[in-house]
Protein backbone atom coordinates (compact mmCIF):
# COMPACT_ATOMS: atom_id res chain seq x y z
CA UNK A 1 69.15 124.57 130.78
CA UNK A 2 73.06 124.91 130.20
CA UNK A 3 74.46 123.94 127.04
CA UNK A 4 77.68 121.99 127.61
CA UNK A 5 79.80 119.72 125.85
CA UNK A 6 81.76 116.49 127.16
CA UNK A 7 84.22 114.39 125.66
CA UNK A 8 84.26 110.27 126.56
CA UNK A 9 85.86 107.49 125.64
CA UNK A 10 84.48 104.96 122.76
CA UNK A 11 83.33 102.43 125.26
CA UNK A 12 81.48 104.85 128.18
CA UNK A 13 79.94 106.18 124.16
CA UNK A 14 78.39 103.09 123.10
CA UNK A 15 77.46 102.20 127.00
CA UNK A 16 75.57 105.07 126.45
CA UNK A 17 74.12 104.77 123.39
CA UNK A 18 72.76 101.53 123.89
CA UNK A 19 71.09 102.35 127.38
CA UNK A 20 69.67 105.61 125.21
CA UNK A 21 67.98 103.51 122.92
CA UNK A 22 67.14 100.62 125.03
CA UNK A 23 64.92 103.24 126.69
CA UNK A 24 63.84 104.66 124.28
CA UNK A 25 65.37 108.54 125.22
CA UNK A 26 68.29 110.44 124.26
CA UNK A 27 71.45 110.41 125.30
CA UNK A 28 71.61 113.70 126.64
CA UNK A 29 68.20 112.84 128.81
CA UNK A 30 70.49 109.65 130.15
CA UNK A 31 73.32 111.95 130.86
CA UNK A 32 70.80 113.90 133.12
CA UNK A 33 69.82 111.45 134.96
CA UNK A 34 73.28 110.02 135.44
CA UNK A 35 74.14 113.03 136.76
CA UNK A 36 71.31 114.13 138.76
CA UNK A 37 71.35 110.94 140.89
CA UNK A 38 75.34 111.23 141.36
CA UNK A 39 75.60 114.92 142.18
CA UNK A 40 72.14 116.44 143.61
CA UNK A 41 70.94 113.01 145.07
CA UNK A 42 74.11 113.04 147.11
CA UNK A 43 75.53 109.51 146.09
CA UNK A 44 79.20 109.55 147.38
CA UNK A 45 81.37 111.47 145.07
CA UNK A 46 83.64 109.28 142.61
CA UNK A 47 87.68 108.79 143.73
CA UNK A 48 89.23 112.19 142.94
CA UNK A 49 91.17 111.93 139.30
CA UNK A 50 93.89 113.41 141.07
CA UNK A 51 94.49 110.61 143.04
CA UNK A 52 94.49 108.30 140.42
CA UNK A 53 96.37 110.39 137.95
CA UNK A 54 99.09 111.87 140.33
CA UNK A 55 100.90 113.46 137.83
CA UNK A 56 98.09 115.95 136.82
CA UNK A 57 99.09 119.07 137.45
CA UNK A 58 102.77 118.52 138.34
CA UNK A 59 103.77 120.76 134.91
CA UNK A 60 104.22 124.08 135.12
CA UNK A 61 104.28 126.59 132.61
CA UNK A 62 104.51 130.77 132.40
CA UNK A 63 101.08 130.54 130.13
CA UNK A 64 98.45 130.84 131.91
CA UNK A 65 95.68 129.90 129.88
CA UNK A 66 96.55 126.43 128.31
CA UNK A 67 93.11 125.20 129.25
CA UNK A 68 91.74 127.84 127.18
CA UNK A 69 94.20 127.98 124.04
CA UNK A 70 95.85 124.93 124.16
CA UNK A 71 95.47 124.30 120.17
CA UNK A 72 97.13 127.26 119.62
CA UNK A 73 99.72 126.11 122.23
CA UNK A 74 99.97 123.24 119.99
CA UNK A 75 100.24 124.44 116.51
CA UNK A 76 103.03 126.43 117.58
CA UNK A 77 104.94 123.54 118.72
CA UNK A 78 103.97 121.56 116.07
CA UNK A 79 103.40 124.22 112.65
C-alpha cells in the first residue's frame, strides 16, 4: 500500500467517523472502500471541480512550484 494523506472538511470528517465506528473499522479501511467502488468499480466519475470552481487555475504566476512550497510562498508575503 501507498501512504497518502487527505485533507476534508469537518462535516465529510465526522460522516466518516461515524460510518467507521458504526462498522466497526477504521477510517482509513472506509476510505478504501469509498474509493475502490468509485474509481476501480467504474461508478461514473464525480462533476469535474473545475467546472464548479471556474476560477481554479485562472492565476498565474512566474513560480512554478506553489503546489509544492506554497508555505514558504506564504511566509514571505506574510513574515
Amino acid at each position: 500500500m501507498v501512504r497518502t494523506q487527505l485533507q476534508i472538511d469537518e462535516n465529510t470528517y465526522e460522516a466518516l467517523r461515524e460510518t467507521a465506528h458504526k462498522q466497526k473499522r477504521s477510517m482509513s479501511a472506509v476510505v478504501r472502500e469509498i474509493l475502490r467502488e468509485r474509481l476501480v468499480k467504474g461508478e461514473e466519475p464525480l462533476e469535474p471541480i473545475t467546472r464548479k470552481y471556474s476560477f481554479i487555475g485562472s492565476g498565474s504566476s512566474k513560480e512554478h512550484d506553489i503546489s509544492v512550497r506554497h508555505d514558504d510562498y506564504l511566509a514571505e508575503d506574510f513574515g
